[in-house]
C-alpha atoms as a PDB file:
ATOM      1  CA  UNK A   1     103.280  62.823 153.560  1.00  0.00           C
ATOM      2  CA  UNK A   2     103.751  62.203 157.358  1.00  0.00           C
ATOM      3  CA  UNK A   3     103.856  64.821 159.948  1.00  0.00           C
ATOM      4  CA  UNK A   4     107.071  65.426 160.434  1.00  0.00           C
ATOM      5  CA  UNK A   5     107.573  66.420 156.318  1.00  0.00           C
ATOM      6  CA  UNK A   6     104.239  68.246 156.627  1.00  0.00           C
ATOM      7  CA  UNK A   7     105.406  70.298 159.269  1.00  0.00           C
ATOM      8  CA  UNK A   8     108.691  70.877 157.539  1.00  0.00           C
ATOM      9  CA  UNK A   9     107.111  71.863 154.552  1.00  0.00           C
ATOM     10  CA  UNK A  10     104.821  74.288 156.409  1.00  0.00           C
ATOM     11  CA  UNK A  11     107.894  76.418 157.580  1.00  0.00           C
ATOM     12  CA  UNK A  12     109.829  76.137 154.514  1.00  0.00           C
ATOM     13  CA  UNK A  13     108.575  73.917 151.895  1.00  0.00           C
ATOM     14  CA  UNK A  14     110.961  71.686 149.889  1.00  0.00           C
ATOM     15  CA  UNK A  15     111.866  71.119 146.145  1.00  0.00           C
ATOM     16  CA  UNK A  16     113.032  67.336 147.708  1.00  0.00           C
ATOM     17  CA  UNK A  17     111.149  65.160 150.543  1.00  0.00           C
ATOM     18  CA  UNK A  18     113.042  64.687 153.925  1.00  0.00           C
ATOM     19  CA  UNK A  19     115.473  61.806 154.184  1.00  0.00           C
ATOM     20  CA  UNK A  20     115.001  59.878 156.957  1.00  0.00           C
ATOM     21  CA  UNK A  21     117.598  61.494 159.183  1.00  0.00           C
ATOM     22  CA  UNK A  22     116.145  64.901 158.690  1.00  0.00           C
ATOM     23  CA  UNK A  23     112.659  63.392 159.918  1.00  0.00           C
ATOM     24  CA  UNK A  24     114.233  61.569 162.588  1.00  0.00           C
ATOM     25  CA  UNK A  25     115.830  65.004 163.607  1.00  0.00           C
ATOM     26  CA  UNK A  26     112.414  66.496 163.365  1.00  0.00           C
ATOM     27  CA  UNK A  27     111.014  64.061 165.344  1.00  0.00           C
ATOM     28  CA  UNK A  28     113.621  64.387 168.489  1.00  0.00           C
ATOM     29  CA  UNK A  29     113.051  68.498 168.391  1.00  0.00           C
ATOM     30  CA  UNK A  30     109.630  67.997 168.867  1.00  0.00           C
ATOM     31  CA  UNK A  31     109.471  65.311 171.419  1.00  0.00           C
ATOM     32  CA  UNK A  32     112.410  67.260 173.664  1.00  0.00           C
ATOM     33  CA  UNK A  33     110.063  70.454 173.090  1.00  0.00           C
ATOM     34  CA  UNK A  34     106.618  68.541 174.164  1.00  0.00           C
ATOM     35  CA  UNK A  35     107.451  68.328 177.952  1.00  0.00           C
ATOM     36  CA  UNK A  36     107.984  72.438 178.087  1.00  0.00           C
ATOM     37  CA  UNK A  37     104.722  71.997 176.478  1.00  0.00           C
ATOM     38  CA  UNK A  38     103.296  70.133 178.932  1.00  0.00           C
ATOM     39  CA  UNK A  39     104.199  71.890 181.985  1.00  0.00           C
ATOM     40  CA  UNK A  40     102.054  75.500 180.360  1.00  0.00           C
ATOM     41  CA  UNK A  41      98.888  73.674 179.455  1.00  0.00           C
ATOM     42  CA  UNK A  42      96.656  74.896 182.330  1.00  0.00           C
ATOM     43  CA  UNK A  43      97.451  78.432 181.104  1.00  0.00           C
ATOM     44  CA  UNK A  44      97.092  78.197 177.684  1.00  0.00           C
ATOM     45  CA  UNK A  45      95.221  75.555 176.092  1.00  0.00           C
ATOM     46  CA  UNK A  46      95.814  75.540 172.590  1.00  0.00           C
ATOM     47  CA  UNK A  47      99.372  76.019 172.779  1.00  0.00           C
ATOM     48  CA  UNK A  48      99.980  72.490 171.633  1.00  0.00           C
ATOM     49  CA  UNK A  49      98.771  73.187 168.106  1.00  0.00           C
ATOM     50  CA  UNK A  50     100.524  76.411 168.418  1.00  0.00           C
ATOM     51  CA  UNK A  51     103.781  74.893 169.304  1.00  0.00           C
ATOM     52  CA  UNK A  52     103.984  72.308 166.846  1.00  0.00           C
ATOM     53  CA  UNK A  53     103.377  75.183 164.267  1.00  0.00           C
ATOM     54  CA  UNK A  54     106.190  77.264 166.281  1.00  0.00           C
ATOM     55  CA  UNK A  55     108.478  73.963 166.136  1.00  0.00           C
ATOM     56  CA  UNK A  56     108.229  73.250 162.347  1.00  0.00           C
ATOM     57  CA  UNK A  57     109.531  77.170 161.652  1.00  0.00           C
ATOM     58  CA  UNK A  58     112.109  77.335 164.623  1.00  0.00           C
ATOM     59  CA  UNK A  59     113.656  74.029 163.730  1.00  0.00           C
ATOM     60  CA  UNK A  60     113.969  74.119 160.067  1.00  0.00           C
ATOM     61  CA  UNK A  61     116.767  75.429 159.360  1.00  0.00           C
ATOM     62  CA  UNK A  62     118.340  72.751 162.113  1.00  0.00           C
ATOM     63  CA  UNK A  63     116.770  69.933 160.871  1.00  0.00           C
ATOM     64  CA  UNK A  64     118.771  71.156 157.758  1.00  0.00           C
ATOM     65  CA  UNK A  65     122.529  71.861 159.250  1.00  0.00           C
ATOM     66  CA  UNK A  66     122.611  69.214 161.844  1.00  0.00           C
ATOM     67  CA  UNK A  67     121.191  66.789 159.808  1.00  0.00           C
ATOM     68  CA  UNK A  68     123.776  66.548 157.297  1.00  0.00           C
ATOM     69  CA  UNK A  69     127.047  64.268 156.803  1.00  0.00           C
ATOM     70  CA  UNK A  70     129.736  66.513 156.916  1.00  0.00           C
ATOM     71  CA  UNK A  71     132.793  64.668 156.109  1.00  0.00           C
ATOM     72  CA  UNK A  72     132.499  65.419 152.201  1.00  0.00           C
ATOM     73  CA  UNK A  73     136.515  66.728 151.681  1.00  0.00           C
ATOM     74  CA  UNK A  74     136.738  68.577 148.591  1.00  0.00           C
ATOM     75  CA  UNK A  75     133.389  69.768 148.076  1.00  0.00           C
ATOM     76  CA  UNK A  76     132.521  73.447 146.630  1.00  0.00           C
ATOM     77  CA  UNK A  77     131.461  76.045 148.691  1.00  0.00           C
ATOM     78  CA  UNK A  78     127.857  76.946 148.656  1.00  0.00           C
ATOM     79  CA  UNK A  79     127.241  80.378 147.481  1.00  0.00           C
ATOM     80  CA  UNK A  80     125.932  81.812 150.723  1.00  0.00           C
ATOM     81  CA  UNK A  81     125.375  85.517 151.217  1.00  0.00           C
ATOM     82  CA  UNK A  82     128.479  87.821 151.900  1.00  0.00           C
ATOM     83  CA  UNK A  83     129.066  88.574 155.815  1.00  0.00           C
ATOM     84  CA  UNK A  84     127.476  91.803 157.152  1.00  0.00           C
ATOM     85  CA  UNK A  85     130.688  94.620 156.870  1.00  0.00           C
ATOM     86  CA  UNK A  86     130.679  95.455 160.845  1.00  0.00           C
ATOM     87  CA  UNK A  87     132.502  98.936 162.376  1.00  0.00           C
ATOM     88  CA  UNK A  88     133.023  98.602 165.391  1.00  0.00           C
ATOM     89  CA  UNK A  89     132.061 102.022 167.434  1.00  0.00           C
ATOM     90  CA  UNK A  90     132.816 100.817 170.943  1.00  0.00           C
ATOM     91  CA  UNK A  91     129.118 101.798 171.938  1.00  0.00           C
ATOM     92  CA  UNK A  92     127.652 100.501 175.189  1.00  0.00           C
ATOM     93  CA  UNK A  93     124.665  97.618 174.247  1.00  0.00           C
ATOM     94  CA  UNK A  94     122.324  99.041 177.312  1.00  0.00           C
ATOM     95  CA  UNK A  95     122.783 102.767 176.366  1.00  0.00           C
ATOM     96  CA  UNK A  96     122.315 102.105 173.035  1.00  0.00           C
ATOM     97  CA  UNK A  97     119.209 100.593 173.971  1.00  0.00           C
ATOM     98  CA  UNK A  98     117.538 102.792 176.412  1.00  0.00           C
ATOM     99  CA  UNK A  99     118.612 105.834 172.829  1.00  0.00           C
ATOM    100  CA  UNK A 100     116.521 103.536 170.230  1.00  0.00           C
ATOM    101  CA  UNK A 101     113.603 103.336 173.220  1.00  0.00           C
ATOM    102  CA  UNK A 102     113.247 107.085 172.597  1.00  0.00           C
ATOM    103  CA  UNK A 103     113.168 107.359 169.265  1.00  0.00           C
ATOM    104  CA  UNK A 104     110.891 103.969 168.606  1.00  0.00           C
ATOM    105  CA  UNK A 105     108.138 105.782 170.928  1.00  0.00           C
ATOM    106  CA  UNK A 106     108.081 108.701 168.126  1.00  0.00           C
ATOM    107  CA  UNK A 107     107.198 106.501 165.274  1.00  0.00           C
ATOM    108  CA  UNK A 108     103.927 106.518 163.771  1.00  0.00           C
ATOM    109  CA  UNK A 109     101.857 103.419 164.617  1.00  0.00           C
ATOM    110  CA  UNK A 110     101.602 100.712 161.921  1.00  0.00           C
ATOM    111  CA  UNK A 111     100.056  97.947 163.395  1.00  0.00           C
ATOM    112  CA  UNK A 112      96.781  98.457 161.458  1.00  0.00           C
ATOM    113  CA  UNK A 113      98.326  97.304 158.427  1.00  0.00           C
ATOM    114  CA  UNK A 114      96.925  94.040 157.047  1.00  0.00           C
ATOM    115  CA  UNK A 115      99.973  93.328 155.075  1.00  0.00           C
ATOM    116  CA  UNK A 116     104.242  92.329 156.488  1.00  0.00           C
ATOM    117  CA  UNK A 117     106.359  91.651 153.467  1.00  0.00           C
ATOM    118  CA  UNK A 118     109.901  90.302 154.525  1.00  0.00           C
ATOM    119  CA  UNK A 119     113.055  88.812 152.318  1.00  0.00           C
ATOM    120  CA  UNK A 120     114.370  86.009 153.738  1.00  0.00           C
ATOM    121  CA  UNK A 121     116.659  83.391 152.595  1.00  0.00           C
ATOM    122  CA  UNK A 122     118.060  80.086 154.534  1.00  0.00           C
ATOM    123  CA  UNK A 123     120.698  77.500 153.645  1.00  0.00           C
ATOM    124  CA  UNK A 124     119.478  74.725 152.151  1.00  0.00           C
ATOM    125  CA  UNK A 125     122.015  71.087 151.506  1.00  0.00           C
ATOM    126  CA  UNK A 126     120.268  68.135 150.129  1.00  0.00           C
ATOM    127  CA  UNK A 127     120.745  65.043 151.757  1.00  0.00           C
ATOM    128  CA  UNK A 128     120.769  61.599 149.988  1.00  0.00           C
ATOM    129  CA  UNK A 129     118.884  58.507 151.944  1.00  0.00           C
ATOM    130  CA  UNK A 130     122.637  57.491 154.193  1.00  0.00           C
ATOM    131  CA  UNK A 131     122.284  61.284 155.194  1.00  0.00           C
ATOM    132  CA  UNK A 132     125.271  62.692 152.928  1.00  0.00           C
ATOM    133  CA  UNK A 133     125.218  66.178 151.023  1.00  0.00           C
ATOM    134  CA  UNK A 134     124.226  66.038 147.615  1.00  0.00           C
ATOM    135  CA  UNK A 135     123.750  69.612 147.251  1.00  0.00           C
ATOM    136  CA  UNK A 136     123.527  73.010 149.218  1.00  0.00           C
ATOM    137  CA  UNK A 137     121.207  75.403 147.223  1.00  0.00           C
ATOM    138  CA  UNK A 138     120.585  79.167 147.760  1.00  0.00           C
ATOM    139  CA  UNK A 139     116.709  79.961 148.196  1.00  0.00           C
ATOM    140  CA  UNK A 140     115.847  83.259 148.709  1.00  0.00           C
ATOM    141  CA  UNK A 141     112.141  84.354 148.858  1.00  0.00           C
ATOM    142  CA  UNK A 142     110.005  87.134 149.434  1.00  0.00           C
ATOM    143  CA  UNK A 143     106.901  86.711 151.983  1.00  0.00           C
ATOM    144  CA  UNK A 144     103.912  88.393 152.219  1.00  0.00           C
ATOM    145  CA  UNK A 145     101.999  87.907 155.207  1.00  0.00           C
ATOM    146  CA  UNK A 146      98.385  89.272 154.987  1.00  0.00           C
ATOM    147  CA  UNK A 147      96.833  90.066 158.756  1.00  0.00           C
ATOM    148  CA  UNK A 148      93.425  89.883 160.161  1.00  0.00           C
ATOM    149  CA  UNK A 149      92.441  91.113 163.728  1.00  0.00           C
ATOM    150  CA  UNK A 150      94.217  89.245 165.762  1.00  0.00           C
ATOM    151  CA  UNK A 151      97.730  88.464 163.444  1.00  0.00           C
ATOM    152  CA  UNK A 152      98.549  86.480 160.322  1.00  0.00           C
ATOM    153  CA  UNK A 153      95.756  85.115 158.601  1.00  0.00           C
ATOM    154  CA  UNK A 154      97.706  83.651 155.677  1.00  0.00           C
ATOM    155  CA  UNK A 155     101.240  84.118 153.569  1.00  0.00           C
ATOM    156  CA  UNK A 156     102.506  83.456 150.098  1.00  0.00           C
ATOM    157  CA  UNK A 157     106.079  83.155 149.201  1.00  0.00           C
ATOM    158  CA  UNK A 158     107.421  84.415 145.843  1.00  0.00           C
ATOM    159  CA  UNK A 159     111.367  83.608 144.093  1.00  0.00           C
ATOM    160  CA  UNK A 160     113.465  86.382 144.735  1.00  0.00           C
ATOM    161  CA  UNK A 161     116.246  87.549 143.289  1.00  0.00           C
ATOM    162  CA  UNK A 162     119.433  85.046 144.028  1.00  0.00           C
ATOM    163  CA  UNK A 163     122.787  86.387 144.465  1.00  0.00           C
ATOM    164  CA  UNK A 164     126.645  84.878 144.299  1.00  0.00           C
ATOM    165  CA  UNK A 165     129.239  85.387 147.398  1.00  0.00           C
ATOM    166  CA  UNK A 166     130.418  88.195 146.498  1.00  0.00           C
ATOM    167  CA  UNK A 167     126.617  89.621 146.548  1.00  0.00           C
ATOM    168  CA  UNK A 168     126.500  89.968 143.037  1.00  0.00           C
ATOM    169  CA  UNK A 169     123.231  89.051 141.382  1.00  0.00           C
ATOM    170  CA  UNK A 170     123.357  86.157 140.049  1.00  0.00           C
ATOM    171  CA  UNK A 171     121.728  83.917 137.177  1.00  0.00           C
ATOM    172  CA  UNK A 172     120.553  80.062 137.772  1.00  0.00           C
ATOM    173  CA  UNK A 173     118.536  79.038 134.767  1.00  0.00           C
ATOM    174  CA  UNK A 174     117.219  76.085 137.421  1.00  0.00           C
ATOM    175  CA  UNK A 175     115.565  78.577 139.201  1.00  0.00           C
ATOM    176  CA  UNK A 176     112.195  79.844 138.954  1.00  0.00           C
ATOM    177  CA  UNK A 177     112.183  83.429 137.731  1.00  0.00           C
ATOM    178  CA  UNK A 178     112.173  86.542 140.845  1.00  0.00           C
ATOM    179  CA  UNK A 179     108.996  86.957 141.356  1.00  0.00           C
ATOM    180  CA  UNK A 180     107.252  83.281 140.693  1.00  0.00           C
ATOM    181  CA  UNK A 181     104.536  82.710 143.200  1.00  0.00           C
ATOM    182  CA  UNK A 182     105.481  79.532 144.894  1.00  0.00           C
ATOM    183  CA  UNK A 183     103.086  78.931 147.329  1.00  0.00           C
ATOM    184  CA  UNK A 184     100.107  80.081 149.725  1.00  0.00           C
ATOM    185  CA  UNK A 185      99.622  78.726 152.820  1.00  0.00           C
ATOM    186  CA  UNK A 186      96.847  79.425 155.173  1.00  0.00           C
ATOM    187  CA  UNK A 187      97.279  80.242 158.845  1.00  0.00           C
ATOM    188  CA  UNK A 188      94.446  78.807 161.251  1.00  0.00           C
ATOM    189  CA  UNK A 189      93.455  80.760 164.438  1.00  0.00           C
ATOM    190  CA  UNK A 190      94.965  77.814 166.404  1.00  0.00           C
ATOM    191  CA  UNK A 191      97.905  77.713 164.978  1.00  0.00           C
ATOM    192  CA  UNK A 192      99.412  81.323 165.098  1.00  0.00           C
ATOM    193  CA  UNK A 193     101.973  81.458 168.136  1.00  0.00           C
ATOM    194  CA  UNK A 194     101.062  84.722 169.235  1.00  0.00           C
ATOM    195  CA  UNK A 195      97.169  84.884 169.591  1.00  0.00           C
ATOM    196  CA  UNK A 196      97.217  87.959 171.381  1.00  0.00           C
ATOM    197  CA  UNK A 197      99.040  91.451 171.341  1.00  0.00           C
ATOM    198  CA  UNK A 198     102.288  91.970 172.999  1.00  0.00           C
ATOM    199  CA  UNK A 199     102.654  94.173 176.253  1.00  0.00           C
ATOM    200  CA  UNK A 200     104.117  97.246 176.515  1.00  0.00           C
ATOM    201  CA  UNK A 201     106.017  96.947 179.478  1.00  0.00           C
ATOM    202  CA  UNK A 202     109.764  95.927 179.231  1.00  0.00           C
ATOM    203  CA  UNK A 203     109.276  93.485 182.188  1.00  0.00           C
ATOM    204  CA  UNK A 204     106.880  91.667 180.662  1.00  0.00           C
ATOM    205  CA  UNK A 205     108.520  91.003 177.309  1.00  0.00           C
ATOM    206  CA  UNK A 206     110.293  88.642 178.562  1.00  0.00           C
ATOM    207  CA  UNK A 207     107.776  86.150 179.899  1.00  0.00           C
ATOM    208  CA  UNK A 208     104.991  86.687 176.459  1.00  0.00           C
ATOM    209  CA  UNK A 209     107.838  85.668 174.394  1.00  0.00           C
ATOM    210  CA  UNK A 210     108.472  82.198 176.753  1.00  0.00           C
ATOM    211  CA  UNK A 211     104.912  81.826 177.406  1.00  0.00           C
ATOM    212  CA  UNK A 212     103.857  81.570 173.521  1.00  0.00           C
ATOM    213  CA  UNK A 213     107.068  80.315 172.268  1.00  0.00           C
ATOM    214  CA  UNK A 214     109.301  77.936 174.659  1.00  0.00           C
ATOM    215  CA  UNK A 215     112.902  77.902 173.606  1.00  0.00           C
ATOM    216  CA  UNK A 216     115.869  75.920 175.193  1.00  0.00           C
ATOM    217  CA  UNK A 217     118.759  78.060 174.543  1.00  0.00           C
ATOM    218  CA  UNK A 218     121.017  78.672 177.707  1.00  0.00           C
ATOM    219  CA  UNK A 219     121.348  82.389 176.500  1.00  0.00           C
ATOM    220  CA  UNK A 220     118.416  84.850 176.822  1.00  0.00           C
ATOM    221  CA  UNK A 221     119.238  86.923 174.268  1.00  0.00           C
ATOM    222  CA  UNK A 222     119.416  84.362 171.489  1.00  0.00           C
ATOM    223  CA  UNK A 223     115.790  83.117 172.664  1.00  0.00           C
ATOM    224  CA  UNK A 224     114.777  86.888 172.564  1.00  0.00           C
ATOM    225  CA  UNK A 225     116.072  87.376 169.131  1.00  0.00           C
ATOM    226  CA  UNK A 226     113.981  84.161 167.831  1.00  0.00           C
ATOM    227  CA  UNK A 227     111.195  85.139 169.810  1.00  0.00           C
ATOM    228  CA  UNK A 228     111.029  88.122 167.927  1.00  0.00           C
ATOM    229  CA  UNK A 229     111.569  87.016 164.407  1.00  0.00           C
ATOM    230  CA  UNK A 230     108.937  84.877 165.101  1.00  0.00           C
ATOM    231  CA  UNK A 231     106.251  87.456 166.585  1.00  0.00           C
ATOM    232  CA  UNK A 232     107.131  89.765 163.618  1.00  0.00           C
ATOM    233  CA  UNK A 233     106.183  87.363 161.326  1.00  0.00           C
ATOM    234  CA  UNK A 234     102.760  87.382 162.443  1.00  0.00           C
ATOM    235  CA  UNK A 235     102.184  90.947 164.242  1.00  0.00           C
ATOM    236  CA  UNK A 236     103.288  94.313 163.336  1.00  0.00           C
ATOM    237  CA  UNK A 237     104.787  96.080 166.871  1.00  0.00           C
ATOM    238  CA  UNK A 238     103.003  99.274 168.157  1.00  0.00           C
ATOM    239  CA  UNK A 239     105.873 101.737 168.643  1.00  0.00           C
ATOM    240  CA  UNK A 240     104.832 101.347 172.837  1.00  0.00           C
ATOM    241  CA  UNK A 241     105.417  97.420 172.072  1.00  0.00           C
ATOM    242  CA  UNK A 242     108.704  97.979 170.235  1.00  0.00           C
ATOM    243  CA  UNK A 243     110.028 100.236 172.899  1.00  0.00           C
ATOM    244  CA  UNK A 244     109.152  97.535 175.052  1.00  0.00           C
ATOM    245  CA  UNK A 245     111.039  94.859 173.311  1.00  0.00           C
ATOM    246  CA  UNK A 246     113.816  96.915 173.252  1.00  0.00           C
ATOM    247  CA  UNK A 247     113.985  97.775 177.410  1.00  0.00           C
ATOM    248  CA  UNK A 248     113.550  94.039 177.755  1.00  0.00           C
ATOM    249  CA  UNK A 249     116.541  93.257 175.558  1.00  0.00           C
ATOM    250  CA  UNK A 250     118.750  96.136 177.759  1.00  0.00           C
ATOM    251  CA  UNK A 251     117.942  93.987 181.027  1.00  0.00           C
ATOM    252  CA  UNK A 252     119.443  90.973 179.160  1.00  0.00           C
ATOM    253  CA  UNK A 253     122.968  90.432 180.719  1.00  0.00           C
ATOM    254  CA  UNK A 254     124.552  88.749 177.288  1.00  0.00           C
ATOM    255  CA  UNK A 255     123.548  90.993 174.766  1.00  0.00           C
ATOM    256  CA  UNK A 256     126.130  92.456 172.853  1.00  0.00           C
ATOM    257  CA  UNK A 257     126.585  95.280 170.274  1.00  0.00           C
ATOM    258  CA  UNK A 258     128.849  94.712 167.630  1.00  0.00           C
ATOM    259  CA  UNK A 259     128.548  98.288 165.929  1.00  0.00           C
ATOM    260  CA  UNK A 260     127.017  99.535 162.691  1.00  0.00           C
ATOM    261  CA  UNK A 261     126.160  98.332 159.394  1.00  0.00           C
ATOM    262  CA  UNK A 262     123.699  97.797 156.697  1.00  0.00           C
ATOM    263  CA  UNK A 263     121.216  95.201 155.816  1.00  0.00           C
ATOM    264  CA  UNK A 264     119.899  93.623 153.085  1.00  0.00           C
ATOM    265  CA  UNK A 265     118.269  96.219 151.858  1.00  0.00           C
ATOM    266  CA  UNK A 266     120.828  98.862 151.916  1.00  0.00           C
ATOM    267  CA  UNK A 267     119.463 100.397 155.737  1.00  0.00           C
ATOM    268  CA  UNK A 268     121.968 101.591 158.420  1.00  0.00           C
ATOM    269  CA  UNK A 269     121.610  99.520 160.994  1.00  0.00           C
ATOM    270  CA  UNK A 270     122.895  98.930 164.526  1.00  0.00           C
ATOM    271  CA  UNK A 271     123.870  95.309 164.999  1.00  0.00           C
ATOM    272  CA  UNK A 272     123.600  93.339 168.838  1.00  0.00           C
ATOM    273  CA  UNK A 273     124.216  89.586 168.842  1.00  0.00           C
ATOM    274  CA  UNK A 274     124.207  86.785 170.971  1.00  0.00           C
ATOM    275  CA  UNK A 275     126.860  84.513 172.272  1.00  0.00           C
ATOM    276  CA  UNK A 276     127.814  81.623 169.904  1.00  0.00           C
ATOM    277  CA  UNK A 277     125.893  78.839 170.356  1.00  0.00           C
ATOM    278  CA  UNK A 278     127.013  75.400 168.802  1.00  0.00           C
ATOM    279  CA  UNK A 279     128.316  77.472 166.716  1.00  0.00           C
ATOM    280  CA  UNK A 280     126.221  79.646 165.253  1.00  0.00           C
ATOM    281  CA  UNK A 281     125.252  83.150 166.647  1.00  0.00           C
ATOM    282  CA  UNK A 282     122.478  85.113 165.984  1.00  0.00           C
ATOM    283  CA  UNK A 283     122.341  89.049 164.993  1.00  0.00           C
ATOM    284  CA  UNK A 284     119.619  91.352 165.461  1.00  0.00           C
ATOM    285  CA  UNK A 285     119.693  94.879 163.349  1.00  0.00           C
ATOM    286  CA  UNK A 286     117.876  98.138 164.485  1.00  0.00           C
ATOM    287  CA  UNK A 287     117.567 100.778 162.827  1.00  0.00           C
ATOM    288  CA  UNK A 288     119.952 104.170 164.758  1.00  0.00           C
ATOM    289  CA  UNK A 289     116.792 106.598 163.313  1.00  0.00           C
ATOM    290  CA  UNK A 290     113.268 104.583 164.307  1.00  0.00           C
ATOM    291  CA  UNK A 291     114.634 102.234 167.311  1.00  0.00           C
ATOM    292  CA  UNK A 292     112.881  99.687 165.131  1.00  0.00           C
ATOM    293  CA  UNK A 293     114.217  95.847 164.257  1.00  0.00           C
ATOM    294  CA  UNK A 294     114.706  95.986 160.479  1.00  0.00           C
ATOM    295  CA  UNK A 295     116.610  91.852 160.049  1.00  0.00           C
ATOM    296  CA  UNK A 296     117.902  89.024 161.601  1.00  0.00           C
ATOM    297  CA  UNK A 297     121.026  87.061 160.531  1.00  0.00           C
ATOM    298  CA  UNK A 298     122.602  83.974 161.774  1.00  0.00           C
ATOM    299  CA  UNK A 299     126.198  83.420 161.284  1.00  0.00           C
ATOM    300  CA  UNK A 300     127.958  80.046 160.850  1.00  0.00           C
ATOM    301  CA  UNK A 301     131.128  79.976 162.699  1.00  0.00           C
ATOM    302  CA  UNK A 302     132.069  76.315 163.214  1.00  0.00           C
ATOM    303  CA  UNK A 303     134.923  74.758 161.637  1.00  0.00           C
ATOM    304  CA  UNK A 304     133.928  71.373 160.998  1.00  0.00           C
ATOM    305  CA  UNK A 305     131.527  71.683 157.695  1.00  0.00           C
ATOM    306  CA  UNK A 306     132.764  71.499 154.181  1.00  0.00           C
ATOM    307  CA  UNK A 307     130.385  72.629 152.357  1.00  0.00           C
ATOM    308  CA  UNK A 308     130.347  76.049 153.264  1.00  0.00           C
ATOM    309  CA  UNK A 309     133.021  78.727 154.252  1.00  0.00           C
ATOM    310  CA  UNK A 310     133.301  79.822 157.779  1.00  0.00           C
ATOM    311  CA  UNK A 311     132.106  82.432 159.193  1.00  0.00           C
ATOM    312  CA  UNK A 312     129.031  82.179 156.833  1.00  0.00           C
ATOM    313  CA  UNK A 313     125.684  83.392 156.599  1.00  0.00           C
ATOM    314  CA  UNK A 314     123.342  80.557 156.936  1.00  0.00           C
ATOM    315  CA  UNK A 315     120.022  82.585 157.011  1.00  0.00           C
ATOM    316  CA  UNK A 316     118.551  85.828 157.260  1.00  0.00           C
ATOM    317  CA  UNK A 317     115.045  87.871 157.480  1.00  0.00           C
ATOM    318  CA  UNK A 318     115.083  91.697 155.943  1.00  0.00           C
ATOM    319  CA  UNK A 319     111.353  93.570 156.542  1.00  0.00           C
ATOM    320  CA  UNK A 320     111.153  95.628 153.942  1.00  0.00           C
ATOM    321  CA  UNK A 321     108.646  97.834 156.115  1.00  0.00           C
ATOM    322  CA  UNK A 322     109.523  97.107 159.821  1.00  0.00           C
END
């Protein structure tokens, strides 16, 4: 296995090895990502291992999409998950904000817990050795992260329950059975991406996120919202560090709310979003009554794939405790 299928495998491991367009793919993320690297050595030396980590879970599921041929006319729809139902309450994003700052400060503090246990799910399409679709399979999982001192010490990834469009579940007899363990994979010190507890002042946010995880998205708020899927994978927030993230994200000038809803697990939530990027845009959900992030979704809204509907759900993250 070379390193670019290792790494692959690390952030979402594979029924099928990586053709060589997906590695190639792989490769170029990395290399484009090394310089920003570079540049932050002096300041933190073991980012590089910590990166490459970082770069193998950020880029999977666009190793996946953009690696794909997509001129495949005729092809069925993937059964991807049904679009979040979004009223609209003509709420102001920075108000909102500054409201869920309030009432994440009167939480009770979680962060000793040794245990984060998400649902997640991305879109996954086959790709034959000329780089065309073969297949685009639904995935979902359940992860439990178990945390030591200083973040994630090591996760294991069940089956979880799959579901049709219409969000009905559903039966694949090719499947393993909800609930299957799947695998374990230990976490190093070296390679978490954030070695050390997040601040708790708003103007700070901003750069920890950066420092420990360099993104190149134009927009700040898609960054932020990747930044902290990421950190919530291996920390749980104080409520002083969530009402932190959340004053950072009301500073951002292209956040916007796009009104209520509920998530994957049946929570009202309020949902911001990014702008659409290459088109996809990311959602972040917060729950109205704890000002704390409960999922992230990203939306498909292109027009040029086949093998999925647009708009479409290409992947989400649900904590079942946030």
């Amino acid at each position: 296995m070379d390193r670019a299928e290792r790494l692959i495998r690390q952030a979402k491991p594979a029924e099928q090895p990586l053709s060589s367009r997906a590695e190639s793919d792989l490769d170029n993320i990395l290399a484009s990502n090394a310089e920003d690297t570079t540049a932050h050595r002096t300041q933190l030396p073991r980012r590089p291992a910590r990166w490459i980590w970082a770069a193998a879970a950020v880029a999977a599921v666009a190793v996946v999409i953009t690696s794909v041929n997509l001129a495949q006319p005729g092809k069925a729809f993937a059964a991807t998950p049904p679009m979040p139902t979004i009223t609209t309450t003509g709420q102001d994003a920075v108000t909102t904000l500054h409201q869920l700052q309030a009432r994440a400060t009167a939480q009770p503090d979680r962060s000793a817990s040794t245990e984060i246990a998400t649902q997640w799910w991305a879109l996954s399409s086959d790709v034959d050795a000329t780089g065309k679709i073969t297949a685009s399979t639904i995935d979902p999982r359940r992860r439990v992260a178990n945390l030591g001192p200083h973040g994630i010490t090591s996760y294991t990834d069940y089956a979880a329950q799959p579901y049709d469009a219409a969000g009905r579940p559903a039966d694949d007899p090719n499947a393993p059975a909800p609930g299957t363990q799947l695998d374990t994979v230990t976490v190093d010190p070296d390679q978490q991406i954030f070695p050390d507890s997040p601040p708790t002042n708003p103007g700070a946010f901003g750069d920890y996120l950066a420092d420990h995880l360099p993104l190149n998205s134009p927009s700040p708020t898609s960054n932020a919202f990747t930044g902290i899927r990421t950190l919530m994978a291996e920390r749980i927030l104080t409520p002083a560090q969530q009402e932190a993230f959340l004053g950072y994200l009301a500073g951002l000038q292209d956040i916007q709310i796009l009104g209520t809803s509920t998530d994957r697990l049946g929570r009202n939530v309020l949902v911001f979003a990014a702008p659409t990027q290459k088109d996809t845009q990311s959602l972040l959900m917060i729950s109205p009554d704890t000002g704390r992030v409960t999922a992230t979704e990203v939306i498909y809204r292109g027009t040029d794939r086949t093998d999925i509907p647009t708009p479409a759900v290409i992947e989400y993250t649900t904590w079942e405790t946030p």
